[in-house]
C-alpha atoms as a PDB file:
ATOM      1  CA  UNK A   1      97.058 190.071  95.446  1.00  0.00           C
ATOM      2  CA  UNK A   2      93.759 188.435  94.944  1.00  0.00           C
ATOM      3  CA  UNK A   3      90.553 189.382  92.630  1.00  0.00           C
ATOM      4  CA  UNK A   4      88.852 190.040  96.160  1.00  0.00           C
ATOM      5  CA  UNK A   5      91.550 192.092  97.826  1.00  0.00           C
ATOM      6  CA  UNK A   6      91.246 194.248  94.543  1.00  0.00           C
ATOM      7  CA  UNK A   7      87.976 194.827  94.378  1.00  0.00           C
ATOM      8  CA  UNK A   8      87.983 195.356  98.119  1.00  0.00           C
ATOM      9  CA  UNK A   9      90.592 198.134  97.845  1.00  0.00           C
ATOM     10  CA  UNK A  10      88.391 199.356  94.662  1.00  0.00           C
ATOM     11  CA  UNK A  11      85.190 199.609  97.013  1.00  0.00           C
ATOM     12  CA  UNK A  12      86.468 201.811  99.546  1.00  0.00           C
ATOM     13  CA  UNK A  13      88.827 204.591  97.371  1.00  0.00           C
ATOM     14  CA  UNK A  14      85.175 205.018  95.173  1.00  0.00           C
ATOM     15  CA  UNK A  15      82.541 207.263  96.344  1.00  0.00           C
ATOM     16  CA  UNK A  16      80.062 204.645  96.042  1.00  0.00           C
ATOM     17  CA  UNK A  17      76.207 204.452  95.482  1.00  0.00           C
ATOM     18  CA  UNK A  18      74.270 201.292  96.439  1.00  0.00           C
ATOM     19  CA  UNK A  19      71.533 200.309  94.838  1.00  0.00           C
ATOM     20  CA  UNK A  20      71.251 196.733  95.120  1.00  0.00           C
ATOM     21  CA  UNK A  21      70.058 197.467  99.187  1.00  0.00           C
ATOM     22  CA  UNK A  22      67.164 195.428 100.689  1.00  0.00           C
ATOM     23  CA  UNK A  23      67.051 193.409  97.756  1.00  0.00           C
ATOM     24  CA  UNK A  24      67.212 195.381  95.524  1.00  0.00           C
ATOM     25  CA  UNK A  25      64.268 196.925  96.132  1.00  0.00           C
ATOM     26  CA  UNK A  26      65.668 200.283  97.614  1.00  0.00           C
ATOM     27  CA  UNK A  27      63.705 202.251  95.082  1.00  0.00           C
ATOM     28  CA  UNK A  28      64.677 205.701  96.260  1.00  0.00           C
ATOM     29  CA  UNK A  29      68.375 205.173  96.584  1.00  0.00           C
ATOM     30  CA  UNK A  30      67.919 203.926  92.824  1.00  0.00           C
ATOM     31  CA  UNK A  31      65.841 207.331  91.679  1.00  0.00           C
ATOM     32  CA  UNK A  32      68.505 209.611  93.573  1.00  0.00           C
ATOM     33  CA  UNK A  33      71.142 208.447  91.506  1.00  0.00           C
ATOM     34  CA  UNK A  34      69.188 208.760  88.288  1.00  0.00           C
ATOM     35  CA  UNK A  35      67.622 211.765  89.034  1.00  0.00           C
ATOM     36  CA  UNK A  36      71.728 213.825  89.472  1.00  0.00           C
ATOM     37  CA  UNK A  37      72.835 211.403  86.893  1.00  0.00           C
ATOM     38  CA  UNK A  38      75.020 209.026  88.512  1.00  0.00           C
ATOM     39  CA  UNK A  39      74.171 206.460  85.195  1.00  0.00           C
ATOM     40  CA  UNK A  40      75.543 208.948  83.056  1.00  0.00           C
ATOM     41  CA  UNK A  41      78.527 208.078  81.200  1.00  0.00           C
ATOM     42  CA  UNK A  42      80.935 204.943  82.267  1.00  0.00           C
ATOM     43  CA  UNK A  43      79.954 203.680  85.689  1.00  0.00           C
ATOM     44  CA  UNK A  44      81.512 200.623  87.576  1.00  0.00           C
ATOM     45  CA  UNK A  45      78.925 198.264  89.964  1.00  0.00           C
ATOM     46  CA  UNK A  46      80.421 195.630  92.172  1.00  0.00           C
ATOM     47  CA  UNK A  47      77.135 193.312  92.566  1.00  0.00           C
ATOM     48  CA  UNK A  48      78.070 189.121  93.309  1.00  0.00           C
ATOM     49  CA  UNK A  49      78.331 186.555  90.665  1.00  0.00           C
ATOM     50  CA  UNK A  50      74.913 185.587  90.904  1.00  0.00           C
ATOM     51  CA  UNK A  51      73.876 188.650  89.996  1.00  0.00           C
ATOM     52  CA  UNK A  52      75.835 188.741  86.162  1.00  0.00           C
ATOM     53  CA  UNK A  53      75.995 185.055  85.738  1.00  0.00           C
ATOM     54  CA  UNK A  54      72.617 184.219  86.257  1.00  0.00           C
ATOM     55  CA  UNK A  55      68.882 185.349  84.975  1.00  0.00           C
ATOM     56  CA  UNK A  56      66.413 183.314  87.247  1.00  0.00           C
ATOM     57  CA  UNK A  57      65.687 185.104  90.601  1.00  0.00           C
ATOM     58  CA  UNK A  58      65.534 183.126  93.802  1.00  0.00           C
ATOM     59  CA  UNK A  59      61.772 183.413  95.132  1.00  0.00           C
ATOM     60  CA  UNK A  60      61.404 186.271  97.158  1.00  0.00           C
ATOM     61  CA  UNK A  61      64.100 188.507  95.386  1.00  0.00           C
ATOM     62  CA  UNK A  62      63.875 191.320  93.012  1.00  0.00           C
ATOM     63  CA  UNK A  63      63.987 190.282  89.033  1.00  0.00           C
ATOM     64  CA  UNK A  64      65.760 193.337  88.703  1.00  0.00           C
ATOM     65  CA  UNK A  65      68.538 191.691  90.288  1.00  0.00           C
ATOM     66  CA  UNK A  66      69.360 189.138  87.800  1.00  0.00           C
ATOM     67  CA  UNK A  67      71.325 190.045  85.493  1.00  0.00           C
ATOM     68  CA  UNK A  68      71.674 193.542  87.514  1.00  0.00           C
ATOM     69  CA  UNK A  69      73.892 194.715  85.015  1.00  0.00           C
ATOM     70  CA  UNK A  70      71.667 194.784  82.045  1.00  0.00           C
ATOM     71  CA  UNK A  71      69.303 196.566  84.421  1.00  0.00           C
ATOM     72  CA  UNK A  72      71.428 199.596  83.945  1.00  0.00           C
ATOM     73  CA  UNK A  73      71.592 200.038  80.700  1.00  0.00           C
ATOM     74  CA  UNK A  74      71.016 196.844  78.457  1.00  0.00           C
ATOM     75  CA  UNK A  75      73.532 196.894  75.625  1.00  0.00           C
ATOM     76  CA  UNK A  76      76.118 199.177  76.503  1.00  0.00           C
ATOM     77  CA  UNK A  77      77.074 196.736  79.887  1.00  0.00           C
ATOM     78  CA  UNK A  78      79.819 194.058  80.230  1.00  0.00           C
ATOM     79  CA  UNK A  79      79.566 192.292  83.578  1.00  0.00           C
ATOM     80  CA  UNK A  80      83.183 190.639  84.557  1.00  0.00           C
ATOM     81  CA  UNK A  81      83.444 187.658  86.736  1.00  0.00           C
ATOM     82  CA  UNK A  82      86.609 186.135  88.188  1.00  0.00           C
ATOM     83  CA  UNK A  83      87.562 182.646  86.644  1.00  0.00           C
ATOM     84  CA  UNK A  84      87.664 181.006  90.030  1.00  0.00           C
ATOM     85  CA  UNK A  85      84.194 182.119  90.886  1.00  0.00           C
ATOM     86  CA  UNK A  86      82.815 180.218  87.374  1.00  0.00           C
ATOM     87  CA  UNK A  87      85.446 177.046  88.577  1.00  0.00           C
ATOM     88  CA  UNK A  88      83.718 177.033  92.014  1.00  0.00           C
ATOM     89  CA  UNK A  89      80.323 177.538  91.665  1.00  0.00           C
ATOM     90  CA  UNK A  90      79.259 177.157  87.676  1.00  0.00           C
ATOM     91  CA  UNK A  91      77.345 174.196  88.126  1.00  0.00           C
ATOM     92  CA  UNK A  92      75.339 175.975  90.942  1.00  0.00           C
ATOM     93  CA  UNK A  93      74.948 179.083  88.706  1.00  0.00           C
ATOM     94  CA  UNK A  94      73.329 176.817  85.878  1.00  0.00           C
ATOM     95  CA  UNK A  95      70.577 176.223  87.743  1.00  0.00           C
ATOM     96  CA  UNK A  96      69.320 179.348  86.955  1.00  0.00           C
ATOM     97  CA  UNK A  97      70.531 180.337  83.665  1.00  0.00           C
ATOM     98  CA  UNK A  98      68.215 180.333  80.674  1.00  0.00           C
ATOM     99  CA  UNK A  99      68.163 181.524  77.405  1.00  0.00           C
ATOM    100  CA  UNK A 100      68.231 185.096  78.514  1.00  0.00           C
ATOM    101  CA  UNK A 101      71.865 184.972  79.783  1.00  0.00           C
ATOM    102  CA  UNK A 102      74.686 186.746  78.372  1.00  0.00           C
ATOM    103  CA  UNK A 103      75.508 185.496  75.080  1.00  0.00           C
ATOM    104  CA  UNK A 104      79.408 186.084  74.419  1.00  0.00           C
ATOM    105  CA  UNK A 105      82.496 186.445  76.248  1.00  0.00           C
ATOM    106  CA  UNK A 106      86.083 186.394  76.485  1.00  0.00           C
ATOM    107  CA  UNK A 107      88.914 185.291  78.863  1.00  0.00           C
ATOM    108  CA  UNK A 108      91.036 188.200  80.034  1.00  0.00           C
ATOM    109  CA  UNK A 109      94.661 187.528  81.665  1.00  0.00           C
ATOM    110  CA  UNK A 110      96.070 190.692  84.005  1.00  0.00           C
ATOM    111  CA  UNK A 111      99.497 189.731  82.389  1.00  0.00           C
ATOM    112  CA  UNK A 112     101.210 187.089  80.371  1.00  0.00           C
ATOM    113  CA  UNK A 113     100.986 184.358  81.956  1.00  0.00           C
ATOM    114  CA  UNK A 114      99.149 185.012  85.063  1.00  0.00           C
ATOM    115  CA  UNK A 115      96.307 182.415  85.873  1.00  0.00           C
ATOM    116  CA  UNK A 116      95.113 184.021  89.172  1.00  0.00           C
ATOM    117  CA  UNK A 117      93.764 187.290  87.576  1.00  0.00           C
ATOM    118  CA  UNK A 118      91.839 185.538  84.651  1.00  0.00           C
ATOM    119  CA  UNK A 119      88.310 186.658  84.508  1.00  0.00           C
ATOM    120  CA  UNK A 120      85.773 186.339  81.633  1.00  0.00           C
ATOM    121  CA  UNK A 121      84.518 189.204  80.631  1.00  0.00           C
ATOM    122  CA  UNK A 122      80.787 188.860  79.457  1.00  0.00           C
ATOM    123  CA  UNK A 123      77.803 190.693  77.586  1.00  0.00           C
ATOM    124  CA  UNK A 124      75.627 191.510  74.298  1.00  0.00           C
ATOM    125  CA  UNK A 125      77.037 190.953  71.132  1.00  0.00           C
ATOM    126  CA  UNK A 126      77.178 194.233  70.162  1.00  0.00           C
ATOM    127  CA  UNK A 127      79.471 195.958  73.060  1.00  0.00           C
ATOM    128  CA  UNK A 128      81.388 193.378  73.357  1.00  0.00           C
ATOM    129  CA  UNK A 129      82.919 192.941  69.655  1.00  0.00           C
ATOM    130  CA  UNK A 130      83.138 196.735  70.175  1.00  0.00           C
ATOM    131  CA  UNK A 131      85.454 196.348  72.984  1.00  0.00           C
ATOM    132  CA  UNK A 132      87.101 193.021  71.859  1.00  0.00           C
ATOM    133  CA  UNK A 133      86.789 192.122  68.954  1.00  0.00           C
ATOM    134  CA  UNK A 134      86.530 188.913  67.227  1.00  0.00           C
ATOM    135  CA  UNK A 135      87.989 187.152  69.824  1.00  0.00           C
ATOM    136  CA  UNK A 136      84.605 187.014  71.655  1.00  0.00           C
ATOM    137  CA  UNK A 137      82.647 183.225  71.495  1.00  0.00           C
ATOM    138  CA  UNK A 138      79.162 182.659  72.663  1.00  0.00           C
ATOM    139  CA  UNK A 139      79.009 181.264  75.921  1.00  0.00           C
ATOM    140  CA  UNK A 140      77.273 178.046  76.312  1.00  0.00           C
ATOM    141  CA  UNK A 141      73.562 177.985  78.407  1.00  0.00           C
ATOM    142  CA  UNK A 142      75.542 175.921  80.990  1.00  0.00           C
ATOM    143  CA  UNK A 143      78.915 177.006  82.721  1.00  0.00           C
ATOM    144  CA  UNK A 144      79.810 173.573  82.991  1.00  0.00           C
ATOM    145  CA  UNK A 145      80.179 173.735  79.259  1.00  0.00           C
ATOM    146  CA  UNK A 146      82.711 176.905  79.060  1.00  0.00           C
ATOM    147  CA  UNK A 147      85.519 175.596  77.650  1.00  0.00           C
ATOM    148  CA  UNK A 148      89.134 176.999  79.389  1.00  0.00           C
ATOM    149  CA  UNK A 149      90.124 179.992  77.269  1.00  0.00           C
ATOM    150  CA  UNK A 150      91.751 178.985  74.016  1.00  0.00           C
ATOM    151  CA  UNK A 151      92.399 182.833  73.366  1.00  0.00           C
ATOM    152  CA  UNK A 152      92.222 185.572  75.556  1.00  0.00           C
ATOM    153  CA  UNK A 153      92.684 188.889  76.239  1.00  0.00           C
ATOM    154  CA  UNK A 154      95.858 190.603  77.682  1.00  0.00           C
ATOM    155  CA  UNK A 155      95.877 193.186  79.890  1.00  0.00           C
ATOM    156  CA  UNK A 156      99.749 194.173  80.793  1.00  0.00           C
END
């Protein structure tokens, strides 16, 4: 099974919220949720690569979209994004990265051995030596640049 099918499957067994409608600009849906708490605690958002990976908005769209997850909650969020998405489009995605992006990551495996399930796991320094350790490296400013994971993460 695929990263897609998974988060597919993930999607439709959650009782979802969805703020990122009409570009993001569905203000209301947004205040609902805060307003009976749906940001308290551990929450999951499903948003496209674009939206963790990057930090420069397209003209026209919301700057709240980019990085969306640091929207929620600044540095208590790790974004995840599939390796094969970073393989694909990284070069595309550096076009609007700047300083402002992510600074450290690390490459998580769904079991030994596996390279379809390898994702990179990214975020502030701070939450993410809490959750991994010091196996996290600063990413580079350009995805290009990412080196393939020397150490990662195991998840069996």
């Amino acid at each position: 099974m695929d990263s897609t099918t998974n988060v597919m499957m993930l999607a439709t067994t959650l009782n979802s919220n969805f703020i990122g409608r009409d570009n993001w600009c569905d203000t209301e849906e947004y205040e609902r949720m805060r307003r009976i708490g749906s940001f308290k605690g551990s929450s999951l958002f499903l948003v496209g690569a674009a939206h963790t990976l990057t930090d420069t908005r397209p003209e026209g769209e919301n700057k709240k979209a980019y990085p969306a997850f640091k929207r929620m909650s600044e540095n208590s969020s790790i974004a995840v994004t599939p390796k094969s998405i970073i393989d694909e489009a990284g070069a595309y995605f550096d076009t609007y990265r700047d300083s402002m992006t992510p600074d450290f990551g690390v490459w998580v495996e769904g079991k030994q051995g596996s390279k379809g399930g390898t994702f990179l796991a990214h975020g502030p320094e701070g939450i993410m030596r809490e959750a991994f350790g010091n196996i996290i490296k600063k990413i580079p400013l350009k995805l290009v640049n990412l080196s393939a994971q020397e150490q990662c993460c195991v998840i069996s």
